[in-house]
Structures are given as C-alpha cells and as structure tokens.
C-alpha atoms as a PDB file:
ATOM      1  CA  UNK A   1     -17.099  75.453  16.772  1.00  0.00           C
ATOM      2  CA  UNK A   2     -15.891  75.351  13.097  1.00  0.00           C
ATOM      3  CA  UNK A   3     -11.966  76.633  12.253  1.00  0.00           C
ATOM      4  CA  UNK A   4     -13.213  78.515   9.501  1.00  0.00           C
ATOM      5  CA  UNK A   5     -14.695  80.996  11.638  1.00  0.00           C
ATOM      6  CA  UNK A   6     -10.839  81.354  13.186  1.00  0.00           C
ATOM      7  CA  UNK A   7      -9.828  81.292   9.331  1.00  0.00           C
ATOM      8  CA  UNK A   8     -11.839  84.279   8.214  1.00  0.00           C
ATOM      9  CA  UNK A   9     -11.455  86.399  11.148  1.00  0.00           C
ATOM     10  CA  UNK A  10      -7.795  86.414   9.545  1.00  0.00           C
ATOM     11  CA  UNK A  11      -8.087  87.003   6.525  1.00  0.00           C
ATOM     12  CA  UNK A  12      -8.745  91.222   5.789  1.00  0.00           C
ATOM     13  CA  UNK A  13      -6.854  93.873   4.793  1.00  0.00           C
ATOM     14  CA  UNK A  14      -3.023  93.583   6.537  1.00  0.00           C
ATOM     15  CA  UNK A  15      -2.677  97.427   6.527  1.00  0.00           C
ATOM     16  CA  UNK A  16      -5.759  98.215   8.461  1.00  0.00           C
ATOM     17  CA  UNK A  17      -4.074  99.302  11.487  1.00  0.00           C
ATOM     18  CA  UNK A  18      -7.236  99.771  13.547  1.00  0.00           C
ATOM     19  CA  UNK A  19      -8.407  98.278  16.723  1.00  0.00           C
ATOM     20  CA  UNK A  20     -11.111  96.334  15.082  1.00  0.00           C
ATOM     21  CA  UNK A  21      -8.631  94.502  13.033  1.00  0.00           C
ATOM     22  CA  UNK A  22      -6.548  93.824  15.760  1.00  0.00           C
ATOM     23  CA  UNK A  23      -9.084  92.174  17.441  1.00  0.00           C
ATOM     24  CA  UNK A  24     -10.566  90.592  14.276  1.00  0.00           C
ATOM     25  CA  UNK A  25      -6.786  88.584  13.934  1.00  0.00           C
ATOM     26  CA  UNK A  26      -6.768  87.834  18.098  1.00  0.00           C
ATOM     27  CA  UNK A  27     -10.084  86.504  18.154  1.00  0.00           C
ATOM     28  CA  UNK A  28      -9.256  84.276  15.386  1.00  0.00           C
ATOM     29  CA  UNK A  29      -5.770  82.573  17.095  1.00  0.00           C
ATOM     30  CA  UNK A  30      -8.496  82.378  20.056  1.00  0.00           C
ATOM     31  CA  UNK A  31     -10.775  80.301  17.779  1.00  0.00           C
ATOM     32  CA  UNK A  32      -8.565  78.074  16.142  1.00  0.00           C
ATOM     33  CA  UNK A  33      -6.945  77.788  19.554  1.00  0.00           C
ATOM     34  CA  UNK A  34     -10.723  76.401  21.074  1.00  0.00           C
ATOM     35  CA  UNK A  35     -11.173  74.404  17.769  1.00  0.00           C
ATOM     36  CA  UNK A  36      -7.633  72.379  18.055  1.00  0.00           C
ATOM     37  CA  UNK A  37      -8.821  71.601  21.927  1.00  0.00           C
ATOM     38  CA  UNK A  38     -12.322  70.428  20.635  1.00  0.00           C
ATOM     39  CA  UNK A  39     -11.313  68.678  18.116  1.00  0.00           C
ATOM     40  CA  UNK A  40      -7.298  67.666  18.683  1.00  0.00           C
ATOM     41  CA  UNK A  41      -6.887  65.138  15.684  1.00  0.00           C
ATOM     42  CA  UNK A  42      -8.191  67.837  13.276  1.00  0.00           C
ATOM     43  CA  UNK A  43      -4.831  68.579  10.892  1.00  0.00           C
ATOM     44  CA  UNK A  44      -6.557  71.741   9.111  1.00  0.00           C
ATOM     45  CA  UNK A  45      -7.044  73.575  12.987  1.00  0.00           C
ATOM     46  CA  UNK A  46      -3.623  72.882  13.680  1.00  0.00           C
ATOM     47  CA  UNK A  47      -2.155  74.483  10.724  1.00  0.00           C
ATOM     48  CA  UNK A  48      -4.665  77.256  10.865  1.00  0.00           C
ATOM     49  CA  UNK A  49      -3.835  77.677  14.432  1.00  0.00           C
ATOM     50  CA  UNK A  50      -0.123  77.954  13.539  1.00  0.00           C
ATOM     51  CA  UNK A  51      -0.744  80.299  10.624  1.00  0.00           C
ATOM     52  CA  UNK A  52      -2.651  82.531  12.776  1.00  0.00           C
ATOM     53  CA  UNK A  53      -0.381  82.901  15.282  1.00  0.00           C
ATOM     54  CA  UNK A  54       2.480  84.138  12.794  1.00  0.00           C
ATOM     55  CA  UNK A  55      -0.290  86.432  11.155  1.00  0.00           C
ATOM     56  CA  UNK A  56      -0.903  87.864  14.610  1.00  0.00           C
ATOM     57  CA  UNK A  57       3.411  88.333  15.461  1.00  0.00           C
ATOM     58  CA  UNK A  58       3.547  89.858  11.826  1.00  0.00           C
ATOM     59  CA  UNK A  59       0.635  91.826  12.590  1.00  0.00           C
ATOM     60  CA  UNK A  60       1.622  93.252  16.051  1.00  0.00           C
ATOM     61  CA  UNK A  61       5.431  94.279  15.021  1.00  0.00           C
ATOM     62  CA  UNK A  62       4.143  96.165  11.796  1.00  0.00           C
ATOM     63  CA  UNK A  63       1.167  97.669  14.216  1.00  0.00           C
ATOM     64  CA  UNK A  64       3.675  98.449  17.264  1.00  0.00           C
ATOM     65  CA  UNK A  65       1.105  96.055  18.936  1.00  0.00           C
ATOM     66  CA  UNK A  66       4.069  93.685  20.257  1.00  0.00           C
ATOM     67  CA  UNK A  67       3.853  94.636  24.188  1.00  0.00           C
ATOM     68  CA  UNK A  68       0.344  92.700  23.213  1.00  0.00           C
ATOM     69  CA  UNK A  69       1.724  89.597  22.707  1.00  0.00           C
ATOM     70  CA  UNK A  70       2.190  86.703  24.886  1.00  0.00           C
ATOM     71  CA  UNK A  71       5.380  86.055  26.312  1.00  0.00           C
ATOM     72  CA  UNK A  72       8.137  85.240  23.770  1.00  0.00           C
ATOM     73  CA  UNK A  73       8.753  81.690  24.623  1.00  0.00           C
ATOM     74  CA  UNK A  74       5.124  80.818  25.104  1.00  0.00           C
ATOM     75  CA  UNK A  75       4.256  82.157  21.361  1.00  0.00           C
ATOM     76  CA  UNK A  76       7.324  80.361  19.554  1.00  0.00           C
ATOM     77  CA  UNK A  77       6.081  77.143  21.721  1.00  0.00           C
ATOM     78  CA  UNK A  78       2.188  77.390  20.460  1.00  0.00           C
ATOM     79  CA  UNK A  79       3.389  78.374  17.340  1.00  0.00           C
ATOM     80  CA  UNK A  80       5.665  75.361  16.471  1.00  0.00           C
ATOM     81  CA  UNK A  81       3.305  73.048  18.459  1.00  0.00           C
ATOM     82  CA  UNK A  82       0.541  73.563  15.912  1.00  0.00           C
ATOM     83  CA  UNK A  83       2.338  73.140  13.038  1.00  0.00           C
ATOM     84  CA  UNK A  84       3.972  69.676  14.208  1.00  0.00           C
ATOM     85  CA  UNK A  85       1.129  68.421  15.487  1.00  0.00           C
ATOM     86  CA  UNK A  86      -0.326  69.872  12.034  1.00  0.00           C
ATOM     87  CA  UNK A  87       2.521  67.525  10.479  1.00  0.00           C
ATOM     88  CA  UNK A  88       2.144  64.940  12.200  1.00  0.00           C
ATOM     89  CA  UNK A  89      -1.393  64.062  11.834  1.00  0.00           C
ATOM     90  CA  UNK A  90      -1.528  65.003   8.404  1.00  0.00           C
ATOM     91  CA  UNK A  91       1.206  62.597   7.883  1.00  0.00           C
ATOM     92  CA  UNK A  92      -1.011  59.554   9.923  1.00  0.00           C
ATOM     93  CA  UNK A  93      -3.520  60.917   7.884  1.00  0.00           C
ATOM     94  CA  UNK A  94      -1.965  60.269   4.265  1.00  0.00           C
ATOM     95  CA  UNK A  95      -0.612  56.655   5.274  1.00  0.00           C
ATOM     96  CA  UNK A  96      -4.702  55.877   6.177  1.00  0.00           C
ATOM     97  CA  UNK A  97      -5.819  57.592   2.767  1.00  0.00           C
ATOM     98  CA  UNK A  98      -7.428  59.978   4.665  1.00  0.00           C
ATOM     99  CA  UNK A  99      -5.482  63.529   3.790  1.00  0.00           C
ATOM    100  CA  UNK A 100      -7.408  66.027   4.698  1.00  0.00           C
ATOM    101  CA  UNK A 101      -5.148  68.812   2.146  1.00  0.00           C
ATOM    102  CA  UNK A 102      -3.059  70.877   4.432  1.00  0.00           C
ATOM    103  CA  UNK A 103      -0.070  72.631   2.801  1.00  0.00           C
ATOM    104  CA  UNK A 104       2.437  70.211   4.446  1.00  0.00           C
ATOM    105  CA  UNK A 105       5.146  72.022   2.352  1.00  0.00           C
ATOM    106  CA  UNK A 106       3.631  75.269   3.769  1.00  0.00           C
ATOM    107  CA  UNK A 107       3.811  74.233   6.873  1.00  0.00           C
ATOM    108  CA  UNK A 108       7.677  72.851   6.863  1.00  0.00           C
ATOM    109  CA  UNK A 109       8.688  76.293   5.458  1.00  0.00           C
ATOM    110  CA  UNK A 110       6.992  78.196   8.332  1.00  0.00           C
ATOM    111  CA  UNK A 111       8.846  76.268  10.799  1.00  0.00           C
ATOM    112  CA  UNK A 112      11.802  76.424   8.906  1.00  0.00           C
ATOM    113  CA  UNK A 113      11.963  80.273   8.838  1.00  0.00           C
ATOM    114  CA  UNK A 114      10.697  80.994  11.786  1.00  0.00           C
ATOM    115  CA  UNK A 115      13.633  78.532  13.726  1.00  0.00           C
ATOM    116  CA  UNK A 116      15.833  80.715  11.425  1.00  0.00           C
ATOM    117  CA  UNK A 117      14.479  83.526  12.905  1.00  0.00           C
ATOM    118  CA  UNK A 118      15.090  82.300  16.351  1.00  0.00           C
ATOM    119  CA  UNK A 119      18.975  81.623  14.924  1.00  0.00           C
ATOM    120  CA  UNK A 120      18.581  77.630  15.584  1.00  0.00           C
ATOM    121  CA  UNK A 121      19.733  76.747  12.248  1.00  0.00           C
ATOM    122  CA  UNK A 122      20.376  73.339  12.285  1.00  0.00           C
ATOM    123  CA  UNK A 123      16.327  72.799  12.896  1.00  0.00           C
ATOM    124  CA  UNK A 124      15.717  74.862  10.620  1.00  0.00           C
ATOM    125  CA  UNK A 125      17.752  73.823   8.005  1.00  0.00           C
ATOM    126  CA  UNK A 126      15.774  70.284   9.110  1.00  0.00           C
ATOM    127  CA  UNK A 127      12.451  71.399   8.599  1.00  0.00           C
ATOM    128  CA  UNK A 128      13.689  73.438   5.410  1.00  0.00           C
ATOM    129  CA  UNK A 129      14.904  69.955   3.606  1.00  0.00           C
ATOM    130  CA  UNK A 130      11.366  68.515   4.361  1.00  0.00           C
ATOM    131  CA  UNK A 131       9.793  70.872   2.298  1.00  0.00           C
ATOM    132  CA  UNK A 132      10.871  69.417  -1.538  1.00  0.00           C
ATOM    133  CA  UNK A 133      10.311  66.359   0.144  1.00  0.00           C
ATOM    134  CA  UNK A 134       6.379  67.076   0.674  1.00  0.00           C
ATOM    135  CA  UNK A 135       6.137  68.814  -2.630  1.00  0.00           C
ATOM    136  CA  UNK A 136       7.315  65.683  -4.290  1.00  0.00           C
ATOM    137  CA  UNK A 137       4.753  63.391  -2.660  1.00  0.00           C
ATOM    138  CA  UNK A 138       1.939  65.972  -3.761  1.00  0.00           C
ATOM    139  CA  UNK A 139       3.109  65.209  -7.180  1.00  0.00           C
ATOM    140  CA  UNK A 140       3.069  68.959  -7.414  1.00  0.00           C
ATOM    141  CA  UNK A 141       6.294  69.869  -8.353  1.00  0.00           C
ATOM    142  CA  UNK A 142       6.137  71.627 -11.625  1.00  0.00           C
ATOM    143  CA  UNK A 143       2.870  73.978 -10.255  1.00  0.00           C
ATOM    144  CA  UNK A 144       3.963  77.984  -9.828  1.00  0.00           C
ATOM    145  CA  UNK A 145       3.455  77.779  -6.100  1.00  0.00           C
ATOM    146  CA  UNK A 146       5.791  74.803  -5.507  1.00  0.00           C
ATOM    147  CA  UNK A 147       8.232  76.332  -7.706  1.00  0.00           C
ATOM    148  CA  UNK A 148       8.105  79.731  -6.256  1.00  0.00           C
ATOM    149  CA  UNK A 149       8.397  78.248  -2.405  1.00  0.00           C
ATOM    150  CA  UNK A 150      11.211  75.878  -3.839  1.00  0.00           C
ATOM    151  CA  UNK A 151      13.236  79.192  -4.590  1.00  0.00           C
ATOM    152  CA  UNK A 152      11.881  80.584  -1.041  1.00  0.00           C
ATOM    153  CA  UNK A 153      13.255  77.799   0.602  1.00  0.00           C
ATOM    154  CA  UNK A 154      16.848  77.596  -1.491  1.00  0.00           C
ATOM    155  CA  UNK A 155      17.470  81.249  -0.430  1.00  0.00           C
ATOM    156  CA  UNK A 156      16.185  80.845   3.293  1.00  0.00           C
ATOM    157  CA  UNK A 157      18.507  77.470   3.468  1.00  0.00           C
ATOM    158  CA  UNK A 158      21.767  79.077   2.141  1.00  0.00           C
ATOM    159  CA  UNK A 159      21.091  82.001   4.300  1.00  0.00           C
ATOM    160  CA  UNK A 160      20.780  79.711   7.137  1.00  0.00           C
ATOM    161  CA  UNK A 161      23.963  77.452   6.120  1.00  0.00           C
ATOM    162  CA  UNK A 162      26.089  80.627   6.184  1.00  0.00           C
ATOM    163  CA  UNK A 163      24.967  81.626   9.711  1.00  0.00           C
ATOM    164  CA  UNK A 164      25.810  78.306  11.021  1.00  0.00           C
ATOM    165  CA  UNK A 165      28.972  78.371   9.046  1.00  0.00           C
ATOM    166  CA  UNK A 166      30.200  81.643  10.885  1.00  0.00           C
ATOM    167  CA  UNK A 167      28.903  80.292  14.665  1.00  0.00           C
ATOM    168  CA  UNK A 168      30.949  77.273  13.760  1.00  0.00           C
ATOM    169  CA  UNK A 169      34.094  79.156  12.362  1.00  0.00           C
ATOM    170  CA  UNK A 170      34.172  82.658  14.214  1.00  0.00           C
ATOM    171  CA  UNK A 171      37.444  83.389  12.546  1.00  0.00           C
ATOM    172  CA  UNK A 172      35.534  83.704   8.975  1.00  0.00           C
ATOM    173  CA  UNK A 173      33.255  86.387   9.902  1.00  0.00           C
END
C-alpha cells in the first residue's frame, strides 16, 4: 500500500466540517500508519505519518471532534515517533547518497512547536536549533520558504526561551 494514498486523503478543504472529511483525514493517519509498518525504513511515510497526525489534532479541536482522538499521551508519542524516525532515516539516508527529499527542516519545526506546546522547552528549543542547521545542508537558504520558516522558528524559539526563563526565575513573572 502506497503513502500517497494516506497523503491525499489529507489534503482537501480544512473548513469542510463534515463527516466525510473527518473520515477522509482519519483514514489517511490509518494509511500512513499501515504504510510505515509495511515498509519501516521508508523516510517519506514517516513524515507523512507525523504530518497527518497534527492535521488530524488541528482538525478535531477546530471541528470540536477532540473526544475523537486517541488518548493524549498516545498521540504526542505517535506523533513525535514518526517524525524522529522520519529524521533519523532521512539522515542515514543522506550520508548513503540516497535522500529520498523529506522536509527535514519541516520536520524539526513540527517537533519543535509541538514540544512547545506540551511546555517542554528545552526539547524544543533542541529540535528548534536543528532547523537552520538542515536548511543549510539543503543549500537552500536564500529560497522564500526557508526564509519564511527561519522567521517561524526565531519567533517560536524566543517565545520558548522566555517561558523557560520564567519556570527558571518565578520571581520575574
């Protein structure tokens, strides 16, 4: 079973709030989800399978659809296991000469926001610094998109440092 089929299921109109579309976006974690256990050294399911599963959180708070979800924990767990493994055999993939073109900067910046999210700043201030590092090595760094997540990133990592600032000094809040 191909991840593109998991890939378009996903992509559609993100303000049809019907049941169909609903379905459409669960159906498609499901099939990325079967496509990383077919085929576990495949980079693109893995960040596709990630990406999905933040599509479908996104999609189920704007669509009061979140009593849907899996548990908490277990989401945040599938979702940051597919993007490292993502990363990580992306990366084995680049030192063979074998990329296969995932967004790795895409990918660092998920993580990074989404541990932000969950209020563990110091990861995500980890995963943030990662990202100019991966545009760099794509030799990308003077494209719009690189640019425009660069600026993403610098206001997601100072928002970050100032939350860890104030759990580390109380008395400046």
């Amino acid at each position: 079973m191909s991840y593109w089929l998991g890939v378009h299921l996903l992509q559609g109109d993100s303000s049809d709030v019907s049941d169909l579309r609903w379905n459409e976006i669960c159906h498609g974690v499901d099939t990325l989800q079967t496509a990383t256990e077919l085929n576990p050294t495949d980079a693109r399911a893995h960040y596709h399978l990630g990406m999905s599963i933040a599509t479908r959180h996104k999609y189920a708070m704007q669509t009061r659809r979140v009593h849907l979800l899996p548990p908490p924990g277990e989401a945040a767990a599938a979702l940051i296991n597919a993007f490292e493994s993502a990363i990580q055999l992306e990366n084995v993939c680049i030192e063979a000469g074998c990329k296969n073109g995932i967004n790795l900067p895409a990918a660092y910046f998920a993580l990074g926001d989404f541990m932000g999210r969950l209020k563990n700043y110091p990861k995500a201030l980890e995963y943030l610094s990662q990202v100019q590092r991966a545009i760099s090595a794509s030799g990308d760094t003077e494209e719009d998109w690189a640019k425009s997540m660069l600026e993403e990133v610098s206001s997601v990592t100072n928002f970050c440092k100032a939350e860890l600032q104030k759990q580390q000094n109380p008395s400046l809040v």
